[in-house]
PDB file of N, CA and C in Angstrom:
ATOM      1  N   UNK A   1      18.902  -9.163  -3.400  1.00  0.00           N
ATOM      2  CA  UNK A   1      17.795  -8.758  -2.561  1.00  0.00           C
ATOM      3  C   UNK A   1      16.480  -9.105  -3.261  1.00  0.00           C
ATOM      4  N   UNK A   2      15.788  -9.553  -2.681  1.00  0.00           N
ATOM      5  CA  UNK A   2      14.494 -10.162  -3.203  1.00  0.00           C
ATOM      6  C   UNK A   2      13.406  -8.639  -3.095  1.00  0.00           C
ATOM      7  N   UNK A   3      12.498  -9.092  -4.838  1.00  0.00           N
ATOM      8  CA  UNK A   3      11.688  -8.059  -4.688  1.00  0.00           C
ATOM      9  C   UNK A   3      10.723  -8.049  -3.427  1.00  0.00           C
ATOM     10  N   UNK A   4      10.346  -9.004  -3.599  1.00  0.00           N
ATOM     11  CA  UNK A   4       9.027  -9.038  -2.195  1.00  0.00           C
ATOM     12  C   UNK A   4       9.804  -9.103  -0.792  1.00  0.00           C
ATOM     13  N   UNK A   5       8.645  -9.097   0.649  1.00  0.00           N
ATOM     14  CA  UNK A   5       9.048  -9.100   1.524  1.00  0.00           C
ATOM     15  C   UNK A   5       7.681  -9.462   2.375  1.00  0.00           C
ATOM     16  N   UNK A   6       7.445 -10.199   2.802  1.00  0.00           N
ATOM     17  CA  UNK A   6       6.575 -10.542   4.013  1.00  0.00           C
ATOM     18  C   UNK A   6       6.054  -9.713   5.081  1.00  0.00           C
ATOM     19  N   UNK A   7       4.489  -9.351   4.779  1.00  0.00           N
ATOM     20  CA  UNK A   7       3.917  -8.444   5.681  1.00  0.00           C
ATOM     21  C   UNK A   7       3.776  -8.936   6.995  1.00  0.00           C
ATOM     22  N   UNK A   8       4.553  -8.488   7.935  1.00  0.00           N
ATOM     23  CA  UNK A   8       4.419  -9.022   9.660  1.00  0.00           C
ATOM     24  C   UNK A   8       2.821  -9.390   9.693  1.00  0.00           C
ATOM     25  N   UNK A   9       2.415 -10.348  10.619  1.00  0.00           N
ATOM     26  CA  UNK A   9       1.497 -10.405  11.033  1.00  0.00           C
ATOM     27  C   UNK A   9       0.662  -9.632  11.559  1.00  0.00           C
ATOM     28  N   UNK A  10       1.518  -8.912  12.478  1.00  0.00           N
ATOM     29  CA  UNK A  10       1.038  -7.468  13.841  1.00  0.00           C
ATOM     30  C   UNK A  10       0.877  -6.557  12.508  1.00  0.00           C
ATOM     31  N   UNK A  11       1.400  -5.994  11.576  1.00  0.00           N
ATOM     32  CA  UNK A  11       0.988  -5.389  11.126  1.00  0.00           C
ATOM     33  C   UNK A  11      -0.561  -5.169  10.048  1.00  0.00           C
ATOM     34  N   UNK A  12      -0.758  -6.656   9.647  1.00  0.00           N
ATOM     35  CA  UNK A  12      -1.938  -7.276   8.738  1.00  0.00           C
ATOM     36  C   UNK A  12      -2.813  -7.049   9.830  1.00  0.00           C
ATOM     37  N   UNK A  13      -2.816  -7.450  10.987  1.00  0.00           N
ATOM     38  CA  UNK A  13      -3.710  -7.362  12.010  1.00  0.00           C
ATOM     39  C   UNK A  13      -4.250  -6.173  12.052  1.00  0.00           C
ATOM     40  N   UNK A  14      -2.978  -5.124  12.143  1.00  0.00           N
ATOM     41  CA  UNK A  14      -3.406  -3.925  12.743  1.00  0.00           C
ATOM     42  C   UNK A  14      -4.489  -2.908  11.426  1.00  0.00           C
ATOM     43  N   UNK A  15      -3.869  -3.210  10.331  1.00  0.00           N
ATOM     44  CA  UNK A  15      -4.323  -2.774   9.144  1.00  0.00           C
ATOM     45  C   UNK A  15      -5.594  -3.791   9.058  1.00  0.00           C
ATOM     46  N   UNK A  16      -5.543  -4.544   9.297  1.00  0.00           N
ATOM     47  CA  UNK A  16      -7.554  -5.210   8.743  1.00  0.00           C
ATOM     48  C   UNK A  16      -8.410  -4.545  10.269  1.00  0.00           C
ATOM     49  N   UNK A  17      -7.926  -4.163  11.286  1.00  0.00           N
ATOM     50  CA  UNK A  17      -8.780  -3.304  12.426  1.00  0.00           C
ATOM     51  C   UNK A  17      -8.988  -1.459  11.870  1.00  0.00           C
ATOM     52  N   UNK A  18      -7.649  -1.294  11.161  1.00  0.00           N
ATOM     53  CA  UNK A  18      -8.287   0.268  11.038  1.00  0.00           C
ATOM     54  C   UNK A  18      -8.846   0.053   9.723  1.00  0.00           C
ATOM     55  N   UNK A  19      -9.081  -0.243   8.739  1.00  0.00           N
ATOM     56  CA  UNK A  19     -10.166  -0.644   7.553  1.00  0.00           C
ATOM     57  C   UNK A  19     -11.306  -0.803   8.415  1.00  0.00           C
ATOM     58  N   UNK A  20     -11.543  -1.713   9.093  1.00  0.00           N
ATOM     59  CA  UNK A  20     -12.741  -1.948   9.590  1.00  0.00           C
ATOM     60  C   UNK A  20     -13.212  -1.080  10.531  1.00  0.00           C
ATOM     61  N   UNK A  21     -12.653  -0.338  11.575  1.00  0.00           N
ATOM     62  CA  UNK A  21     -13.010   0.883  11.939  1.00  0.00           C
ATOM     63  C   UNK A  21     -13.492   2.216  11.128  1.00  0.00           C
ATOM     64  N   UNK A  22     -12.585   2.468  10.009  1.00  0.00           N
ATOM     65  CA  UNK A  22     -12.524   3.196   8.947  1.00  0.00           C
ATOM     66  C   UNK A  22     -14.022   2.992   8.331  1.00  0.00           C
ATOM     67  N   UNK A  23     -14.327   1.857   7.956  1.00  0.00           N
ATOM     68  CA  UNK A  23     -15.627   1.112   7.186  1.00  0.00           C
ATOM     69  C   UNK A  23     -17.271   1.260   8.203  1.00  0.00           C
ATOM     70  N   UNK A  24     -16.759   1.049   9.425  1.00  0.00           N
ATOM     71  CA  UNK A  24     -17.461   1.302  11.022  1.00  0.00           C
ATOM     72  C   UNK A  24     -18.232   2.879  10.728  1.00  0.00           C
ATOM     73  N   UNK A  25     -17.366   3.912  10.486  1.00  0.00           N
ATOM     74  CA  UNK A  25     -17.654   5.207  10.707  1.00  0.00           C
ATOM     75  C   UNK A  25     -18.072   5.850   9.431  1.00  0.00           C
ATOM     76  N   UNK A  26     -18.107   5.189   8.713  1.00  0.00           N
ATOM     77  CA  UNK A  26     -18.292   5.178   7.269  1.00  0.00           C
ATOM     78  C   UNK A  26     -17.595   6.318   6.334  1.00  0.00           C
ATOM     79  N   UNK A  27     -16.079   6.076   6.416  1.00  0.00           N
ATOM     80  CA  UNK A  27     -15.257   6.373   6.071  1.00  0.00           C
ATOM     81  C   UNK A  27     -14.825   5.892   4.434  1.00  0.00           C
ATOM     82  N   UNK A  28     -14.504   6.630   3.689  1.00  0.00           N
ATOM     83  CA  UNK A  28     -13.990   5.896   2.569  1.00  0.00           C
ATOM     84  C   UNK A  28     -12.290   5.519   2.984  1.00  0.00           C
ATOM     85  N   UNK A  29     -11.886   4.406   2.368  1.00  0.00           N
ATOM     86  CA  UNK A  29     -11.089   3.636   2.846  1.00  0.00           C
ATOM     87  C   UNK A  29     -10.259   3.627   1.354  1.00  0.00           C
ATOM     88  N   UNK A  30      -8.924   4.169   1.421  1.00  0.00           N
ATOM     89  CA  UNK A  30      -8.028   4.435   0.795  1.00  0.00           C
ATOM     90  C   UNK A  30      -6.964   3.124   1.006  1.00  0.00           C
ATOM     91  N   UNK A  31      -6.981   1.990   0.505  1.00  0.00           N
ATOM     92  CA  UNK A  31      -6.104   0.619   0.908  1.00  0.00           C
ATOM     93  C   UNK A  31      -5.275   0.572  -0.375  1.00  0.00           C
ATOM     94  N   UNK A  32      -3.592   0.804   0.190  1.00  0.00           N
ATOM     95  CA  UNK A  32      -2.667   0.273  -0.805  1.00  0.00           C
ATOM     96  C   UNK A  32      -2.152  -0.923  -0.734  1.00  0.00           C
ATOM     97  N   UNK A  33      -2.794  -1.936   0.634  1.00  0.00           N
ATOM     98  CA  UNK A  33      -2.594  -3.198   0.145  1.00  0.00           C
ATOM     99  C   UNK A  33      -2.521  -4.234  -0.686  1.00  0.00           C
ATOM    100  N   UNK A  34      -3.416  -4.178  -1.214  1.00  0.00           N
ATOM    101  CA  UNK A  34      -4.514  -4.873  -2.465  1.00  0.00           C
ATOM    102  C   UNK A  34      -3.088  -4.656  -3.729  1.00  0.00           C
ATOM    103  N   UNK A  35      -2.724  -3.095  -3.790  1.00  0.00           N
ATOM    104  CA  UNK A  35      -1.920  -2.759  -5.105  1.00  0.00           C
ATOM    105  C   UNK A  35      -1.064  -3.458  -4.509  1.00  0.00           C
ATOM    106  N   UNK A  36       0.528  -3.463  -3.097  1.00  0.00           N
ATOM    107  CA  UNK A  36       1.297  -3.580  -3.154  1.00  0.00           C
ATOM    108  C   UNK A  36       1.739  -5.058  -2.426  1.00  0.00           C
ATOM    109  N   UNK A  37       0.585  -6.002  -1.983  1.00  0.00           N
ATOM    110  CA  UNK A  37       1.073  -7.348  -1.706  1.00  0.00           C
ATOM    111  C   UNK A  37      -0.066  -8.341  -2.314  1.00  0.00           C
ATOM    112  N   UNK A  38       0.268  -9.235  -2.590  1.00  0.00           N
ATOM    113  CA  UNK A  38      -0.390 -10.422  -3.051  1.00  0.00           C
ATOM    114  C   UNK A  38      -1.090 -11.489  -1.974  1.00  0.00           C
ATOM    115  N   UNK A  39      -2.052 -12.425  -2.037  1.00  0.00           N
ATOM    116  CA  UNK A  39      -2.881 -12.919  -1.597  1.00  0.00           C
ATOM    117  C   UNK A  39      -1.956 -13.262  -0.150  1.00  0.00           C
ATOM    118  N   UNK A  40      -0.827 -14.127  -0.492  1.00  0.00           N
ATOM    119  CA  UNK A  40       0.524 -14.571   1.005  1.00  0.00           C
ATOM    120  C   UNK A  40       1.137 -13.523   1.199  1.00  0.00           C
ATOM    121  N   UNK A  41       0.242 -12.309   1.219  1.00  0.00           N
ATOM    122  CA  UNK A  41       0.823 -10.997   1.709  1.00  0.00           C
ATOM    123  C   UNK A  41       2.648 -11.282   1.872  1.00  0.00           C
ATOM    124  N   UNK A  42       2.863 -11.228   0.600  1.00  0.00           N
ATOM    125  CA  UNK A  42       4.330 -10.923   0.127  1.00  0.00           C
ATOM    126  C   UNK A  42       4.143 -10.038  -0.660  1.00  0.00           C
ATOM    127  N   UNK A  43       4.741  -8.533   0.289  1.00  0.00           N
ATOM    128  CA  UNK A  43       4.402  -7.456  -0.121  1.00  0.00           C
ATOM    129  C   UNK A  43       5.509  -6.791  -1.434  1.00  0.00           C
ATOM    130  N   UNK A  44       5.524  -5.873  -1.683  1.00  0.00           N
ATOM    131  CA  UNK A  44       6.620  -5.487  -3.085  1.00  0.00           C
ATOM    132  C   UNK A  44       7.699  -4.768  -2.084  1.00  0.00           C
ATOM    133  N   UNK A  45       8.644  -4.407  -2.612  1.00  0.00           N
ATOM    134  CA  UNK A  45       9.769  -3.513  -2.027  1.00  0.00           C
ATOM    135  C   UNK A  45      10.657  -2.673  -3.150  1.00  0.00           C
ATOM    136  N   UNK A  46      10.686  -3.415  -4.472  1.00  0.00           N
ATOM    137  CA  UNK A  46      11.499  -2.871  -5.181  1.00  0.00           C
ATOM    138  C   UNK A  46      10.614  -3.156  -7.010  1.00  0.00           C
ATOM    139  N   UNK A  47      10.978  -2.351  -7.593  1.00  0.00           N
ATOM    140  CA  UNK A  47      10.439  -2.548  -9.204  1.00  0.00           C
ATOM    141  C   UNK A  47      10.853  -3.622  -9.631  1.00  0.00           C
ATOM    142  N   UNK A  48      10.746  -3.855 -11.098  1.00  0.00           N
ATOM    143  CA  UNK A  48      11.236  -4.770 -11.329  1.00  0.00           C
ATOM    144  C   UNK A  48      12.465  -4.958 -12.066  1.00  0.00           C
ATOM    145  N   UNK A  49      12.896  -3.971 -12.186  1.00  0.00           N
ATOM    146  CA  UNK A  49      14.729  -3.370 -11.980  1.00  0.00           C
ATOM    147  C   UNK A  49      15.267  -3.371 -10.919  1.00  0.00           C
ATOM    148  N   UNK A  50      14.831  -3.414  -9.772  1.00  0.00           N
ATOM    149  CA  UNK A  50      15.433  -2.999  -8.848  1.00  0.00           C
ATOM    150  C   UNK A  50      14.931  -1.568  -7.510  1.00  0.00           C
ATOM    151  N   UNK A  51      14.570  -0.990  -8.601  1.00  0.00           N
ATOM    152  CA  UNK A  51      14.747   0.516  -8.053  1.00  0.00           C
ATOM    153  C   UNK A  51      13.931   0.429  -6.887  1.00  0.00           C
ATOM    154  N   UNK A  52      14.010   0.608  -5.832  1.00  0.00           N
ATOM    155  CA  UNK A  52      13.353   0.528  -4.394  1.00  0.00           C
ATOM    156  C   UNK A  52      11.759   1.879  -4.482  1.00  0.00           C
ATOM    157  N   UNK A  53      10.868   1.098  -4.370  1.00  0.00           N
ATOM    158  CA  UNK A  53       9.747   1.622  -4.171  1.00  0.00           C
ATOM    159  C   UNK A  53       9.003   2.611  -2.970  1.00  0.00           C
ATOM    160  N   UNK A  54      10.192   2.237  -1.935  1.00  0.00           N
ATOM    161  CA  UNK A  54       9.811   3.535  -0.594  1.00  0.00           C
ATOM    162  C   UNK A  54      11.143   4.304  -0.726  1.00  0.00           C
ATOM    163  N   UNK A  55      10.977   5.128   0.410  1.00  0.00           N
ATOM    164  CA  UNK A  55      12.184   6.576   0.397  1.00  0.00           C
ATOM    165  C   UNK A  55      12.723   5.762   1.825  1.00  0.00           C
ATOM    166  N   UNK A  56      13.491   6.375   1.715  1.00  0.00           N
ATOM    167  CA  UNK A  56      14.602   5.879   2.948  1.00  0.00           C
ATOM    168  C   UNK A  56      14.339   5.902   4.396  1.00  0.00           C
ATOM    169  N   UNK A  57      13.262   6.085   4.644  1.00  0.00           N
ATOM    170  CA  UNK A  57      12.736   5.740   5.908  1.00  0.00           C
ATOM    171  C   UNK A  57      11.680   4.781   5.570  1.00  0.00           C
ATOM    172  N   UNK A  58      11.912   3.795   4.725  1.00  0.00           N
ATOM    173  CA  UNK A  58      11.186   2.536   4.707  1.00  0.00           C
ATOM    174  C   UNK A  58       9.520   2.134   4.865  1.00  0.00           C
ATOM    175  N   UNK A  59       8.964   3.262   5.240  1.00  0.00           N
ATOM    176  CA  UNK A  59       7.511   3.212   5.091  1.00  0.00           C
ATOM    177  C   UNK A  59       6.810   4.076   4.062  1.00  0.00           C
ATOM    178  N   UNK A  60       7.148   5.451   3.424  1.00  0.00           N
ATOM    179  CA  UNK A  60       6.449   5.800   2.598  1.00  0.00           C
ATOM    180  C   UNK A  60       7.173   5.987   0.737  1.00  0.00           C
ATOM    181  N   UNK A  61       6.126   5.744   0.227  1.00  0.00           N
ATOM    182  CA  UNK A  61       6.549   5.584  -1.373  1.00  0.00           C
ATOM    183  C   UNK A  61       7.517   6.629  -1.728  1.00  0.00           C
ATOM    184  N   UNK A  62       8.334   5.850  -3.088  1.00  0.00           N
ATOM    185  CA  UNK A  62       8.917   6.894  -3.567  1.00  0.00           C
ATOM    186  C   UNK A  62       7.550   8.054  -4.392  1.00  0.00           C
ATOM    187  N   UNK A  63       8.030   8.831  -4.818  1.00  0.00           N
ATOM    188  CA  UNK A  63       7.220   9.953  -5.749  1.00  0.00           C
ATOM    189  C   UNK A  63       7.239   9.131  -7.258  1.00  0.00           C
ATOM    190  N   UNK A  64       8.057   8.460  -7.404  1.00  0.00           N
ATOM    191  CA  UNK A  64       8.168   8.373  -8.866  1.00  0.00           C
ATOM    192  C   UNK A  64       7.421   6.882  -9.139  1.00  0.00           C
ATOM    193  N   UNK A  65       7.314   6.143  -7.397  1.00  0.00           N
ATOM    194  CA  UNK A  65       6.062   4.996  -7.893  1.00  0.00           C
ATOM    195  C   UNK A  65       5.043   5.380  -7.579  1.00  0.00           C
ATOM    196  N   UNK A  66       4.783   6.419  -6.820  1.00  0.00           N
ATOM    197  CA  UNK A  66       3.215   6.505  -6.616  1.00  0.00           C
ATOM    198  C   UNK A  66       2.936   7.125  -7.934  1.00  0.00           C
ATOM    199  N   UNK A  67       3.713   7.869  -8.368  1.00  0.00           N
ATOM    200  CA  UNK A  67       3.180   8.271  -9.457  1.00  0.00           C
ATOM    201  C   UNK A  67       2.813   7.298 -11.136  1.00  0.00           C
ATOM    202  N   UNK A  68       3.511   6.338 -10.820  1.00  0.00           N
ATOM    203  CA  UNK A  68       3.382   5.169 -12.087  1.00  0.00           C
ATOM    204  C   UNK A  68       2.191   4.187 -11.355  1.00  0.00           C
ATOM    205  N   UNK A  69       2.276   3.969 -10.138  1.00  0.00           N
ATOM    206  CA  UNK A  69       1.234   2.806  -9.941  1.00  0.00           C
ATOM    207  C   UNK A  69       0.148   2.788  -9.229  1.00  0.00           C
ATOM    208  N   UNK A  70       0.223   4.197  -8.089  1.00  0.00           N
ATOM    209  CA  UNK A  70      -0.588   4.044  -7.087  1.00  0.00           C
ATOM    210  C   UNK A  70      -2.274   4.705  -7.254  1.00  0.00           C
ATOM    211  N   UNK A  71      -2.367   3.638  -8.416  1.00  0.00           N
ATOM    212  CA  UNK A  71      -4.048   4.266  -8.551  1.00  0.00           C
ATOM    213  C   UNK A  71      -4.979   3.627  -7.527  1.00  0.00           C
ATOM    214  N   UNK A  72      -4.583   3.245  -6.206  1.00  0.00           N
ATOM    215  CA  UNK A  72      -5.429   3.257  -4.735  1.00  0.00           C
ATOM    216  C   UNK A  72      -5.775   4.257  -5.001  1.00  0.00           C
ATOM    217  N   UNK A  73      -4.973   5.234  -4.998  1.00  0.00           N
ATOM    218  CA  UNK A  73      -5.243   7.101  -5.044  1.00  0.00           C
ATOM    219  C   UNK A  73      -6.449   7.783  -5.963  1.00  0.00           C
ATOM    220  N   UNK A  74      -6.727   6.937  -6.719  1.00  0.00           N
ATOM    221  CA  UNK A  74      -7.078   7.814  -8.039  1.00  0.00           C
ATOM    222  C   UNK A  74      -8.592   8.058  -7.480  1.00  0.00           C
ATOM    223  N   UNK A  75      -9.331   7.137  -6.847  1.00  0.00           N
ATOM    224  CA  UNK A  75     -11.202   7.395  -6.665  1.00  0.00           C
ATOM    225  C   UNK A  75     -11.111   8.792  -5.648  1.00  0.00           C
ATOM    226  N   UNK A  76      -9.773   8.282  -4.877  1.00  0.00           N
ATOM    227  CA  UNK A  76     -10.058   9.300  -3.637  1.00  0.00           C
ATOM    228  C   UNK A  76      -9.653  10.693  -4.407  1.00  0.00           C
ATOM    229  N   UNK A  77      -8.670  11.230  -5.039  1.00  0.00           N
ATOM    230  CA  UNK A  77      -8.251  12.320  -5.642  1.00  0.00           C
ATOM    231  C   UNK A  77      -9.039  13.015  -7.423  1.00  0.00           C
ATOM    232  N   UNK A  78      -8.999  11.874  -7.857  1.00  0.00           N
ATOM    233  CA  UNK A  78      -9.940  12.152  -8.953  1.00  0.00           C
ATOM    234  C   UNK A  78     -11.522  12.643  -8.959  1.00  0.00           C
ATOM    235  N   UNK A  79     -12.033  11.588  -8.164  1.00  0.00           N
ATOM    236  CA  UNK A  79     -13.340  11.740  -7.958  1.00  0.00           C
ATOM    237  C   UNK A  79     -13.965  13.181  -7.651  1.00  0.00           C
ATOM    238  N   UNK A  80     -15.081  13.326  -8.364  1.00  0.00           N
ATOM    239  CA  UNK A  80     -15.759  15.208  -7.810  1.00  0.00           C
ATOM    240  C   UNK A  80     -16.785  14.969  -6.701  1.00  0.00           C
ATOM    241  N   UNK A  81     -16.318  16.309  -5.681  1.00  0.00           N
ATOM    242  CA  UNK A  81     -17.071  15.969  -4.569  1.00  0.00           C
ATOM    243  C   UNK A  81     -18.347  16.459  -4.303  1.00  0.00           C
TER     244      UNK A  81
END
């Protein structure tokens, strides 16, 4: 099984409209794109052992990678308000 996997189109689409809506209303914009696919949006799926990076319903992270990589998170949670 290959680590990467190819971000649908419909979905790149749909994600560069709510950023830009998000950006519209002047929203801070929390994007784990950037961390989890590369420029030919060939997105990640698994570490580099193996170990699968979402939970078993295929769209949200495991706990144990957000917790090693997902510093998208960190301005929005760290930051003092």
């Amino acid at each position: 099984m290959s680590r990467t996997v190819a971000l649908p189109a419909s979905q790149r689409a749909l994600h560069d409209r709510m950023r830009q809506l998000a950006r519209d209303s002047g929203a801070e914009v929390i994007d784990p794109i950037p961390s989890l696919c590369d420029a030919q949006d060939q997105c990640l799926r698994s570490e580099a052992d193996g170990t699968p990076i979402y939970i078993l319903d295929g769209v949200h992270l495991t706990a144990r990678y957000v917790a090693q990589a997902a510093g998208f998170l960190d301005r929005a949670l760290l930051s003092p308000k």
